[in-house]
N, C-alpha and C. Protein backbone atom coordinates (compact mmCIF):
# COMPACT_ATOMS: atom_id res chain seq x y z
N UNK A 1 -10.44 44.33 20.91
CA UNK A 1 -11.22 43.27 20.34
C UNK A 1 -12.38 42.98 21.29
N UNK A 2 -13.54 43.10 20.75
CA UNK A 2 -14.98 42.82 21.60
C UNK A 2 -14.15 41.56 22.15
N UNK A 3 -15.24 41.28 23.61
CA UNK A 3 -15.05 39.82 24.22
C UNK A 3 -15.85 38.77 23.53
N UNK A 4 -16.67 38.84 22.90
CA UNK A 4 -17.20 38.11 22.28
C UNK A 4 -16.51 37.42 20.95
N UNK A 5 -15.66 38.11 20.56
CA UNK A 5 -15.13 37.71 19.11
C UNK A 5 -13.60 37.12 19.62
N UNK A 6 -13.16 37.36 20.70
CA UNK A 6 -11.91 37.22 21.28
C UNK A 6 -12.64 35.71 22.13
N UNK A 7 -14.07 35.12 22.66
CA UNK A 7 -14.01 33.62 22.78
C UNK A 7 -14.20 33.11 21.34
N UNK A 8 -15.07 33.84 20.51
CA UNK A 8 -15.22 32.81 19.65
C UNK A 8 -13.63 32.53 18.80
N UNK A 9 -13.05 33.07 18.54
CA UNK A 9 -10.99 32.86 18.08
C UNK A 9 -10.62 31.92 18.67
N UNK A 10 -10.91 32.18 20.32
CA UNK A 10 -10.03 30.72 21.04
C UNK A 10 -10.69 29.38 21.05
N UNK A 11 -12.30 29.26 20.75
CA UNK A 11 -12.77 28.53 20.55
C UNK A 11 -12.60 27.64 19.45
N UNK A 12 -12.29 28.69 18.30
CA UNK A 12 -12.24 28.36 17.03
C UNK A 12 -10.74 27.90 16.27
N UNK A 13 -9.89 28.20 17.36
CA UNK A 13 -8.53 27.99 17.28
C UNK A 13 -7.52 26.73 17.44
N UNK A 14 -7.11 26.28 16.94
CA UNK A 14 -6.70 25.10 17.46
C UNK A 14 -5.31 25.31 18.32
N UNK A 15 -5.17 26.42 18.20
CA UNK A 15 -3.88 27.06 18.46
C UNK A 15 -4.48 28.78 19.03
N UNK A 16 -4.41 28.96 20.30
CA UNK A 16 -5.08 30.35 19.90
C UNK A 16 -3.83 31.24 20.48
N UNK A 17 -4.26 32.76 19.99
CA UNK A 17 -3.25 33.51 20.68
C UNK A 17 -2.32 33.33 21.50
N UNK A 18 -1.27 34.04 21.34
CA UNK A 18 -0.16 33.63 22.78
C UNK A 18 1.45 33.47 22.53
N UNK A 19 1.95 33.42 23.30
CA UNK A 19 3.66 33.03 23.12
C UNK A 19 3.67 31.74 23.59
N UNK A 20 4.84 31.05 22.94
CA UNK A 20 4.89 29.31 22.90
C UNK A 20 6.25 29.56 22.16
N UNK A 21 7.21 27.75 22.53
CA UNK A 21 8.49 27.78 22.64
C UNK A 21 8.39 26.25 22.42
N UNK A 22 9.60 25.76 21.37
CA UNK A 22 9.16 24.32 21.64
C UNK A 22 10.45 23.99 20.74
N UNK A 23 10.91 22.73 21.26
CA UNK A 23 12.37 22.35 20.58
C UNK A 23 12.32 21.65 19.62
N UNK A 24 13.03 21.77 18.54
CA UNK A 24 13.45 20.85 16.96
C UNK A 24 14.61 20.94 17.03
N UNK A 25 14.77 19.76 16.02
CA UNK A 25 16.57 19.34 15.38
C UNK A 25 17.96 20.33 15.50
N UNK A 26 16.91 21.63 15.04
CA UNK A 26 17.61 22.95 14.75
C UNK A 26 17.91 24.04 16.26
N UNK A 27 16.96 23.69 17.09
CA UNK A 27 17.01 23.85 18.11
C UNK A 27 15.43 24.36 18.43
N UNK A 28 15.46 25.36 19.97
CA UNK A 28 14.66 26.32 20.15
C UNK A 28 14.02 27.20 19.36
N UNK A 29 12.87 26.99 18.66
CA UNK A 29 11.42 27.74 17.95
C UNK A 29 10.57 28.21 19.06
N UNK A 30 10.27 29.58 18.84
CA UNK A 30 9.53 31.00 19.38
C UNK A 30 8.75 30.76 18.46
N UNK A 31 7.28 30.93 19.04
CA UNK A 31 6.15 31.56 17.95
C UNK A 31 5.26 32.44 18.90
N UNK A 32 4.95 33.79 18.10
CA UNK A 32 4.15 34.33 18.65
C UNK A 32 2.62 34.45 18.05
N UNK A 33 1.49 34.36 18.66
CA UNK A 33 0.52 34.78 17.30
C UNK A 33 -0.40 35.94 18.54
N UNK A 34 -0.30 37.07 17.81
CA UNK A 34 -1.48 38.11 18.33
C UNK A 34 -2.38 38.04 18.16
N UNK A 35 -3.90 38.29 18.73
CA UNK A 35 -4.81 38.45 18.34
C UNK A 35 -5.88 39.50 17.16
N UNK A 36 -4.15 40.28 16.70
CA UNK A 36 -4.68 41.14 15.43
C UNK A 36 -3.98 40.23 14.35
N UNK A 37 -3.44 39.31 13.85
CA UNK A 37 -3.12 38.44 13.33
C UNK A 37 -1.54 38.51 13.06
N UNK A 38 -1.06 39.33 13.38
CA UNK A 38 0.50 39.60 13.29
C UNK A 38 0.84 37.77 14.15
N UNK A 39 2.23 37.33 13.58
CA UNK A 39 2.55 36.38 14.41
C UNK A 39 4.32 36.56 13.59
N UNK A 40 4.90 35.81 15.02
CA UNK A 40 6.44 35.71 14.64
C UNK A 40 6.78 34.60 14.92
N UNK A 41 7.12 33.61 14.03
CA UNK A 41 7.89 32.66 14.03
C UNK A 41 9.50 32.83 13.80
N UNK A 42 10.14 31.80 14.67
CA UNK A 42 11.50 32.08 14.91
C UNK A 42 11.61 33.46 14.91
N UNK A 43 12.36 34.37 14.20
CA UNK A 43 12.55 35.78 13.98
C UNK A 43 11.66 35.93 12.91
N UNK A 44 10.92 35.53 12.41
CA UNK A 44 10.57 36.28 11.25
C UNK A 44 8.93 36.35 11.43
N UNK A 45 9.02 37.98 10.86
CA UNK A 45 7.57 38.70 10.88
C UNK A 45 6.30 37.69 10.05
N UNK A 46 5.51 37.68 10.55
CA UNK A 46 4.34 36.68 9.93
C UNK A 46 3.17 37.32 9.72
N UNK A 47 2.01 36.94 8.95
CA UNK A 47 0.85 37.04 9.47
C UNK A 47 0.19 35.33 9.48
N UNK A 48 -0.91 35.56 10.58
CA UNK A 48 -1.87 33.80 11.08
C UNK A 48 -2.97 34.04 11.09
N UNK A 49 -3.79 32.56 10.57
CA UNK A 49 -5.16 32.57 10.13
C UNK A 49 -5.04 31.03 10.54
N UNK A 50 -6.58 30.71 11.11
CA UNK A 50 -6.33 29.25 10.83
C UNK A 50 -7.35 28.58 9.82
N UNK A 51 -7.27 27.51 9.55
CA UNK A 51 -7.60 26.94 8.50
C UNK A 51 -8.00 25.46 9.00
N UNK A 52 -8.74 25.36 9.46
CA UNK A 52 -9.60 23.97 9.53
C UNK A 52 -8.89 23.30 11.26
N UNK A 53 -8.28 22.46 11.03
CA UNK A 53 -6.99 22.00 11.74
C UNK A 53 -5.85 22.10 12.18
N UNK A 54 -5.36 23.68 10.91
CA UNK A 54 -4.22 23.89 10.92
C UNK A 54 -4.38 25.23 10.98
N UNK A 55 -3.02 25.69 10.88
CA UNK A 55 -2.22 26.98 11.04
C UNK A 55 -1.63 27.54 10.25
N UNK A 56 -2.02 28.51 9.73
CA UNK A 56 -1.18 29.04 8.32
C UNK A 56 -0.76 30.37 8.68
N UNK A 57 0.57 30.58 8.70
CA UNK A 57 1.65 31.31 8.49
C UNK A 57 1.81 31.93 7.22
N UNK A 58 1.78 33.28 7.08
CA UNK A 58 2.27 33.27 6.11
C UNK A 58 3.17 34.70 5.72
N UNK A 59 3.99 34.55 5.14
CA UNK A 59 5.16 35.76 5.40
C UNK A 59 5.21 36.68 4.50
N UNK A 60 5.31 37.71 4.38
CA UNK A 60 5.85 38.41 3.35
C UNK A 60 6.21 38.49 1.89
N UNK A 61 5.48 38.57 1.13
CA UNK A 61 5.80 37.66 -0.30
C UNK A 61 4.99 36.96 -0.55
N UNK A 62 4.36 36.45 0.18
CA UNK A 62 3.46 34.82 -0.39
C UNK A 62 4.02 33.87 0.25
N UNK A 63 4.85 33.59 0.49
CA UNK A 63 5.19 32.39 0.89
C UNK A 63 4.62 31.88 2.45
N UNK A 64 4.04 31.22 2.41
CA UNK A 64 3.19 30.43 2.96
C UNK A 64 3.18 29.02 3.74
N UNK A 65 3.10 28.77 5.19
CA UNK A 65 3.58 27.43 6.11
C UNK A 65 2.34 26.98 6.51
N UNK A 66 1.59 25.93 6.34
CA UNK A 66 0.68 25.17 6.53
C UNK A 66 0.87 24.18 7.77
N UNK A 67 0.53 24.22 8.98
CA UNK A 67 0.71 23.49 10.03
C UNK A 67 -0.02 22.77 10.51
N UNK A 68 -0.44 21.59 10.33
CA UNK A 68 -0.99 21.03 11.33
C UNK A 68 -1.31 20.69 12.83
N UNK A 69 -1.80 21.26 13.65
CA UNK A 69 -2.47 21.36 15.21
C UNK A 69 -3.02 19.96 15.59
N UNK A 70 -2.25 19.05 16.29
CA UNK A 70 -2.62 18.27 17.07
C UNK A 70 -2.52 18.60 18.48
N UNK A 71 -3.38 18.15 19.42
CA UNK A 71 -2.88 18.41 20.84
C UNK A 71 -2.80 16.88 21.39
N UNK A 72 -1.58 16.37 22.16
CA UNK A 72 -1.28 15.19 23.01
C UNK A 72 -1.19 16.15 24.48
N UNK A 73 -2.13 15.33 25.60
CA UNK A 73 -1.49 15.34 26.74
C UNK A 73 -1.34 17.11 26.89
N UNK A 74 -2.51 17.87 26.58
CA UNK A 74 -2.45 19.14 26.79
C UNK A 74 -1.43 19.85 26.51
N UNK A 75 -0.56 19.29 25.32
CA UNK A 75 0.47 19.89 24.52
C UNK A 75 0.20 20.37 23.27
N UNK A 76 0.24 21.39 22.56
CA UNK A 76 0.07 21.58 21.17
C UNK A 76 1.27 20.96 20.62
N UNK A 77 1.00 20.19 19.28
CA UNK A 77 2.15 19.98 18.10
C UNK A 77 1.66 20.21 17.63
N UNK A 78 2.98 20.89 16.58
CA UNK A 78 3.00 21.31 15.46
C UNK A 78 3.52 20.24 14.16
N UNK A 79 3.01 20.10 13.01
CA UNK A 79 3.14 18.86 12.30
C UNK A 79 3.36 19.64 10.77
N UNK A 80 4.59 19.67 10.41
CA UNK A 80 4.71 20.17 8.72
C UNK A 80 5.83 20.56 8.63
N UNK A 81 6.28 20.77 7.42
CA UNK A 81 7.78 21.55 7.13
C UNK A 81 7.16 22.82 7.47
N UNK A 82 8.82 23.62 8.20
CA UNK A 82 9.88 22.57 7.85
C UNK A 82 10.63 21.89 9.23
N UNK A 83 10.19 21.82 10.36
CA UNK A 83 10.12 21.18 11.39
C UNK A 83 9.78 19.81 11.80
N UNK A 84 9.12 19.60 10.91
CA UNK A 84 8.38 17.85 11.68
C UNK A 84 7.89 18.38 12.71
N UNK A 85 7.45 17.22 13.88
CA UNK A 85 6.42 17.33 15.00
C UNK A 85 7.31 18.64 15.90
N UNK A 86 7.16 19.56 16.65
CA UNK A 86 7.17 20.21 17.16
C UNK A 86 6.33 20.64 18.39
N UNK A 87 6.45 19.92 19.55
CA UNK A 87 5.60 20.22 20.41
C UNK A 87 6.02 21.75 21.24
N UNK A 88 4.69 22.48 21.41
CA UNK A 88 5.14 23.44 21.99
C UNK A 88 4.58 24.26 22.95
N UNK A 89 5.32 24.60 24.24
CA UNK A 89 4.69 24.81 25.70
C UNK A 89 4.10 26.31 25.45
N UNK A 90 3.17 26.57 26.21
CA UNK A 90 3.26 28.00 26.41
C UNK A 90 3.77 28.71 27.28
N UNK A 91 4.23 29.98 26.70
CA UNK A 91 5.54 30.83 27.66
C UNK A 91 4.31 32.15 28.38
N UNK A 92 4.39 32.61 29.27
CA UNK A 92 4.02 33.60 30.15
C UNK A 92 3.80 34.77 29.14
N UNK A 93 2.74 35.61 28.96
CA UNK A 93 2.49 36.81 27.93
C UNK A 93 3.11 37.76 28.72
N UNK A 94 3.76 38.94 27.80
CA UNK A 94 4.81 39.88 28.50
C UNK A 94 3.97 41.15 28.38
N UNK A 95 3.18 42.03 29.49
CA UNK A 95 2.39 42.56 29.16
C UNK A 95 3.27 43.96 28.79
N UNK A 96 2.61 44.69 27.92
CA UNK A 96 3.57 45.96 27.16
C UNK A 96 4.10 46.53 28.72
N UNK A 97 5.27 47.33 28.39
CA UNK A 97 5.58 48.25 29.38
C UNK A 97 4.83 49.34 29.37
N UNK A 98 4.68 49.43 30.69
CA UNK A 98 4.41 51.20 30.74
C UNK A 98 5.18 52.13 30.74
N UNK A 99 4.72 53.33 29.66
CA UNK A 99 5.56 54.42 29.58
C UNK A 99 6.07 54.96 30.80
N UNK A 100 7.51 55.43 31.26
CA UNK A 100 7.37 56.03 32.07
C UNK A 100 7.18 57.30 32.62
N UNK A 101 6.68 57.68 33.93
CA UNK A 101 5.77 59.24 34.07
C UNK A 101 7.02 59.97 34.20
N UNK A 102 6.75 60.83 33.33
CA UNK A 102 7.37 61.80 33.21
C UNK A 102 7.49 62.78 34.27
N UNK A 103 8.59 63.24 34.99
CA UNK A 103 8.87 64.17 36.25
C UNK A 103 9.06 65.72 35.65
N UNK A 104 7.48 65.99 36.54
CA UNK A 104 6.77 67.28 35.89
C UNK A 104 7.60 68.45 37.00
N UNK A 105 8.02 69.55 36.77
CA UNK A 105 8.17 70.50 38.25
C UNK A 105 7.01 70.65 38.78
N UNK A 106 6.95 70.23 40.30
CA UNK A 106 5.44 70.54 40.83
C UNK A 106 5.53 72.00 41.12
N UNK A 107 6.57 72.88 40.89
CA UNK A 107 6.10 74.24 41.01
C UNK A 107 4.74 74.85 39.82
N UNK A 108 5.40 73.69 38.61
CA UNK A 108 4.61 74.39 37.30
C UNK A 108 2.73 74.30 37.43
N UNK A 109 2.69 72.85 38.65
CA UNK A 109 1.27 72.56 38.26
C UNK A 109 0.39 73.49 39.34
N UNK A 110 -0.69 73.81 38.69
CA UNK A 110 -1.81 74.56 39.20
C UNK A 110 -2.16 75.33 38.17
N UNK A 111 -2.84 76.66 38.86
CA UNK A 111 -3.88 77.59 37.79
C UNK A 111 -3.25 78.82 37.65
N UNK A 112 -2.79 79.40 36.26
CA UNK A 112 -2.22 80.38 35.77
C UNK A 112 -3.12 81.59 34.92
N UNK A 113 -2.71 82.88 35.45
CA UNK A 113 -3.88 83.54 34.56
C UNK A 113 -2.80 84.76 33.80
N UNK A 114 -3.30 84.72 32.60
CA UNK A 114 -2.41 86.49 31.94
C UNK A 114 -3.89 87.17 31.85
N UNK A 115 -3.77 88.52 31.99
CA UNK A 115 -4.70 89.18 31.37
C UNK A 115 -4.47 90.26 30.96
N UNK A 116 -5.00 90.41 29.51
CA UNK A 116 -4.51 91.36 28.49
C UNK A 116 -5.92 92.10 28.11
N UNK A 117 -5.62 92.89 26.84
CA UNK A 117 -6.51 93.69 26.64
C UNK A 117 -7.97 93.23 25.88
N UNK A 118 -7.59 91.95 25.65
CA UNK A 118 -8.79 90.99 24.79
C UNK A 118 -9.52 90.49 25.56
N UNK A 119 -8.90 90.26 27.21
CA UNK A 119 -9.36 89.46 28.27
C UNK A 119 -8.47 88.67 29.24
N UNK A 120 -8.80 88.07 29.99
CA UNK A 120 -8.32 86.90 30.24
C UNK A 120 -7.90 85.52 30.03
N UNK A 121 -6.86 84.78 30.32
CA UNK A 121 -6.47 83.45 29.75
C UNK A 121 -6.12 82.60 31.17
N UNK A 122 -6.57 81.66 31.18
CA UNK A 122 -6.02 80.81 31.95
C UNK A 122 -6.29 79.60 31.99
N UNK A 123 -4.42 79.04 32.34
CA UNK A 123 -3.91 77.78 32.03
C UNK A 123 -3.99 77.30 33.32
N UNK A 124 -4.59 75.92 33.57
CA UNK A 124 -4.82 74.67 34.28
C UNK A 124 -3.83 73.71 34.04
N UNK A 125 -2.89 73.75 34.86
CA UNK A 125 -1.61 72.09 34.86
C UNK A 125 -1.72 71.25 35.50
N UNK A 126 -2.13 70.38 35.14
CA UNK A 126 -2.25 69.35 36.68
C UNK A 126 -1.51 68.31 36.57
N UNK A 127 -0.90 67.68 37.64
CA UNK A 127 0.07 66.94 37.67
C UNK A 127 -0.10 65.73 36.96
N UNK A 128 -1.03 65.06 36.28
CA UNK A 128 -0.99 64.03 36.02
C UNK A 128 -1.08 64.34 34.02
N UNK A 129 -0.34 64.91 34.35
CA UNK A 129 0.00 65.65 32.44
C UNK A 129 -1.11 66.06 31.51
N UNK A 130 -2.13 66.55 32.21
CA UNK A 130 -3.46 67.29 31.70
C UNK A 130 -3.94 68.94 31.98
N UNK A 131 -3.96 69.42 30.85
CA UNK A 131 -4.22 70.61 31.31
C UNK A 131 -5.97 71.49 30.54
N UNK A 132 -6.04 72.36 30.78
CA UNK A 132 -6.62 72.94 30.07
C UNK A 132 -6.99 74.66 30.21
N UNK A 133 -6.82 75.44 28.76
CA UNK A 133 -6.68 76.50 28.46
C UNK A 133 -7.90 76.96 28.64
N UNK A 134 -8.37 77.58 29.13
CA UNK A 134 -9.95 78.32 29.58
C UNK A 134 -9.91 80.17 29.19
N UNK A 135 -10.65 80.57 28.45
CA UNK A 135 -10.90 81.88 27.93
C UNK A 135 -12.08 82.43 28.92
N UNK A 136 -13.08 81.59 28.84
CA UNK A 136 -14.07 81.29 30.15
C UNK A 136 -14.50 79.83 30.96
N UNK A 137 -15.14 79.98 31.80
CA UNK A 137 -15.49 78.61 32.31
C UNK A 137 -16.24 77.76 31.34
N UNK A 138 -17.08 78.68 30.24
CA UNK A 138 -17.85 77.84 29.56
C UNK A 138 -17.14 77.39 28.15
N UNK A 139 -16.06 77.66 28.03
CA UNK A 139 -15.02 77.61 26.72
C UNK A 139 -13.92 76.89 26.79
N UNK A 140 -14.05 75.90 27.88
CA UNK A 140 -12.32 75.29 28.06
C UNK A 140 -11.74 74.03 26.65
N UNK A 141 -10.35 74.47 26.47
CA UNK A 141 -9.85 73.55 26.16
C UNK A 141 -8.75 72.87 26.50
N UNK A 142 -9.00 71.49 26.20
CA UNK A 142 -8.23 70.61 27.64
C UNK A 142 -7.71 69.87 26.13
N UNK A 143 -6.37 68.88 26.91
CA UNK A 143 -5.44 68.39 25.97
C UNK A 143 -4.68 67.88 27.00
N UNK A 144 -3.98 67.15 26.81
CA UNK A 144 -2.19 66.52 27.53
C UNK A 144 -0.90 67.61 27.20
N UNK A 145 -0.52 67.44 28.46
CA UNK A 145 0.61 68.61 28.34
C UNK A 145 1.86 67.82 29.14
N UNK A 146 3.21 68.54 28.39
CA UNK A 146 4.53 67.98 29.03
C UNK A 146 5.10 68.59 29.20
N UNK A 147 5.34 68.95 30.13
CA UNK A 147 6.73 69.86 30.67
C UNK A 147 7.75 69.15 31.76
N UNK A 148 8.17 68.37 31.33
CA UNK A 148 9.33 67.16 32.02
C UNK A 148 10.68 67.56 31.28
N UNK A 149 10.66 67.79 30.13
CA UNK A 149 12.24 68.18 29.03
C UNK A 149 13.05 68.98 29.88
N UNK A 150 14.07 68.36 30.28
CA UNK A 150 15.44 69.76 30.90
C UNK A 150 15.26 70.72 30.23
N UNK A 151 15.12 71.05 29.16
CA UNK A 151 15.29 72.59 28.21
C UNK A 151 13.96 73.38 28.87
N UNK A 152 13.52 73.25 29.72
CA UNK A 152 12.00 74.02 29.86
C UNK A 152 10.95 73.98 29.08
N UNK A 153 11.09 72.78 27.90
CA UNK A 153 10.02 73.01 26.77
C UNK A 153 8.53 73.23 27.56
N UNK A 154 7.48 73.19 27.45
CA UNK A 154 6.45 73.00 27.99
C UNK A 154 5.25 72.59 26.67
N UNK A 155 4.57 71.05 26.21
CA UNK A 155 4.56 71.08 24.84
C UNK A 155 2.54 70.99 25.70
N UNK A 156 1.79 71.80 24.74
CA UNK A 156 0.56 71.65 24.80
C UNK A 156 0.00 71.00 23.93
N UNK A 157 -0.65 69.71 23.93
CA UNK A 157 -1.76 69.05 22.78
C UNK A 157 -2.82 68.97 23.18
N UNK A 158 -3.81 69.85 22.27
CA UNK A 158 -4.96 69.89 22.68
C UNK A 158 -5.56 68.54 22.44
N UNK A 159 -6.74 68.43 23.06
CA UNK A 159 -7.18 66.83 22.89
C UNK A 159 -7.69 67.00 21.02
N UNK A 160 -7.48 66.09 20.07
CA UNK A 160 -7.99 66.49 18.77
C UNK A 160 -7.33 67.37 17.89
N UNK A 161 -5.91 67.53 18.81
CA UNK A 161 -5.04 69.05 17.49
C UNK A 161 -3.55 68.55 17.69
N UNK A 162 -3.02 69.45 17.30
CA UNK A 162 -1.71 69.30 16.68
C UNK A 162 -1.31 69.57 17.74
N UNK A 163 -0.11 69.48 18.34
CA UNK A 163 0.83 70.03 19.75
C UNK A 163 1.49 71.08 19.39
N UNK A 164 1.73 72.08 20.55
CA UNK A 164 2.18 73.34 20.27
C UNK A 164 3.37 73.60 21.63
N UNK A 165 4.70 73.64 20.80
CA UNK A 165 5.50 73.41 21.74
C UNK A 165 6.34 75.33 22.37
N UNK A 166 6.30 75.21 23.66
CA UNK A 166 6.76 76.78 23.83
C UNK A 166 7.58 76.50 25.04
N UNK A 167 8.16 77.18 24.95
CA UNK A 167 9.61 78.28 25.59
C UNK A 167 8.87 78.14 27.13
N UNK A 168 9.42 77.75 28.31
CA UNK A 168 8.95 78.08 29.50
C UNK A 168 9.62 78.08 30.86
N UNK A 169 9.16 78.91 31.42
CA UNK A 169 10.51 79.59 32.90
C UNK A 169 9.60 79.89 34.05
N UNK A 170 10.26 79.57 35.57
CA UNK A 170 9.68 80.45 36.34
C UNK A 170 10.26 81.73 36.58
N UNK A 171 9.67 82.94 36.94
CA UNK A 171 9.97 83.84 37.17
C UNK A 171 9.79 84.36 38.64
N UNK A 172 10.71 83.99 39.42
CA UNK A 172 9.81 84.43 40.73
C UNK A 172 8.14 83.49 41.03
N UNK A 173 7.35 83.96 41.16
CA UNK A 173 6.36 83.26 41.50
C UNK A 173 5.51 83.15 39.75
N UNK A 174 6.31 84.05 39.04
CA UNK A 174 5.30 83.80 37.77
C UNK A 174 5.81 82.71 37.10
N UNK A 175 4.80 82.72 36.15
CA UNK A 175 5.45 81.21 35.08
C UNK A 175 5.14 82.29 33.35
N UNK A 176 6.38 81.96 33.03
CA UNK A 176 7.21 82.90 31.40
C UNK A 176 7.11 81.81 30.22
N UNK A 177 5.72 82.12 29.51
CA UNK A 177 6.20 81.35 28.13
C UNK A 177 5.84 82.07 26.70
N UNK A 178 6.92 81.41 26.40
CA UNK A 178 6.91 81.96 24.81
C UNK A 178 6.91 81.05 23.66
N UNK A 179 7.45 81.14 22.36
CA UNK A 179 7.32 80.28 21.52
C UNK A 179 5.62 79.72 21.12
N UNK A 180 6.04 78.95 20.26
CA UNK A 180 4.15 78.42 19.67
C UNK A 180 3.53 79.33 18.80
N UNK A 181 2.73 79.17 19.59
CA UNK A 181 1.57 80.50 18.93
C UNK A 181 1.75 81.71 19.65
N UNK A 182 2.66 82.23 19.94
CA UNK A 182 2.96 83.14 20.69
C UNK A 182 3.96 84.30 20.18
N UNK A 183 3.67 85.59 19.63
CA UNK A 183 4.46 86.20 19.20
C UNK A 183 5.32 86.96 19.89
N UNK A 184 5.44 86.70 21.36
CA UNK A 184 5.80 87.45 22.25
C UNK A 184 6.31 86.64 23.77
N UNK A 185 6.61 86.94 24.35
CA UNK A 185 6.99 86.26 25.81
C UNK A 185 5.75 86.70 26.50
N UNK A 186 4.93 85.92 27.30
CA UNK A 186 3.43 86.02 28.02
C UNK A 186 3.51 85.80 29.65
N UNK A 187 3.76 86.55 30.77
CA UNK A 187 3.43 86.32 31.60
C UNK A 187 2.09 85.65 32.35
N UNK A 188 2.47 84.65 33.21
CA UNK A 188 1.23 84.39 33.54
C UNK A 188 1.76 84.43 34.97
N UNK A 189 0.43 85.20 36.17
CA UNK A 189 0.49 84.49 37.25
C UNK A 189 -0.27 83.85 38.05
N UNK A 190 0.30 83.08 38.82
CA UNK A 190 -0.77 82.34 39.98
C UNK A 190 -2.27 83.04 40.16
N UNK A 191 -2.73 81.67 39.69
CA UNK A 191 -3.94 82.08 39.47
C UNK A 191 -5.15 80.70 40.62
N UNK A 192 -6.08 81.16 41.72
CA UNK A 192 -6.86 79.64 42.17
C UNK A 192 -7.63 78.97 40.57
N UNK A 193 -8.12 77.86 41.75
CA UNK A 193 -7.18 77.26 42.45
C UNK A 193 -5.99 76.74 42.43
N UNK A 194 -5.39 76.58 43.05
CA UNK A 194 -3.69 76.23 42.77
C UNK A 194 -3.72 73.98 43.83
């Protein structure tokens, strides 16, 4: 979301983005509202818009919660069925997890070459799960690559294509793959830089 459209929301918000927690009759109410408009009240999936003063919820179906936004004392309440006043704090944003890095063999990463009767090929691994397939220097194609799977998979996605998953081993100092686009088992070896 531009920064510009992300002040004018909180400006415009009487309630803006965020996680918030606040007690009723019934007990403890969670609301979340994202800044792509997804929001979750108690458990249930929402979408939020606001509307003048208020806060409209609205779920799945049509059905639809109209809230009124007062703030006391740098507190938001909430004012409507089916809660009554509802004041509610804000809770700490939980920032997404990060995936975790995948444990590559550092034997696999560096520069691999086969060369056959069409030419030369060579594969670039580099440790930070990027590689790229070079025919020449002026022809490379680069993509994200994984080879972390116990089975030896080794999966290539070119940046913009489909992933192409193959068969892969060391051999001594070479590196053995097959599968994919590959009608055959392909030696490659150490190739600079490494």
């Amino acid at each position: 979301m531009p920064i510009a459209l992300a002040l004018a929301l909180l400006l415009a918000t009487p309630l803006p983005p965020g996680r918030y927690a606040g007690l009723s009759d019934a007990g403890r109410v969670d609301l979340t509202l994202a800044e792509d408009g997804r929001a979750v009240f108690g458990a249930a999936a929402m979408r939020w818009r606001v509307d003048g003063d208020g806060l409209v919820l609205s779920a799945p179906g049509g059905r639809s919660l109209r809230l009124t936004v007062r703030h006391e004392g740098g507190v938001a309440v909430l004012e409507g069925a089916p809660f009554g006043p509802l004041r509610l704090r804000p809770l700490p944003s939980i920032a997404p997890a990060e995936p975790p890095t995948p444990v590559r063999p550092l034997d696999w990463v560096g520069g691999w070459r086969h060369a056959a009767s069409g030419g030369v090929l060579i594969l670039r691994l580099r440790g930070d799960g990027r590689y790229a397939m070079l025919r020449s220097e002026a022809d490379p194609t680069p993509g994200t690559g994984d080879w972390s799977a116990p089975d030896g998979a080794l999966v290539l996605t070119p940046d913009g294509g489909p992933p192409l998953t193959y068969r892969a081993r060391r051999d001594g100092p070479d590196l053995i793959i097959a599968g994919g686009d590959l009608p055959i088992e392909v030696r490659f070896v150490p190739d600079a830089p490494r």
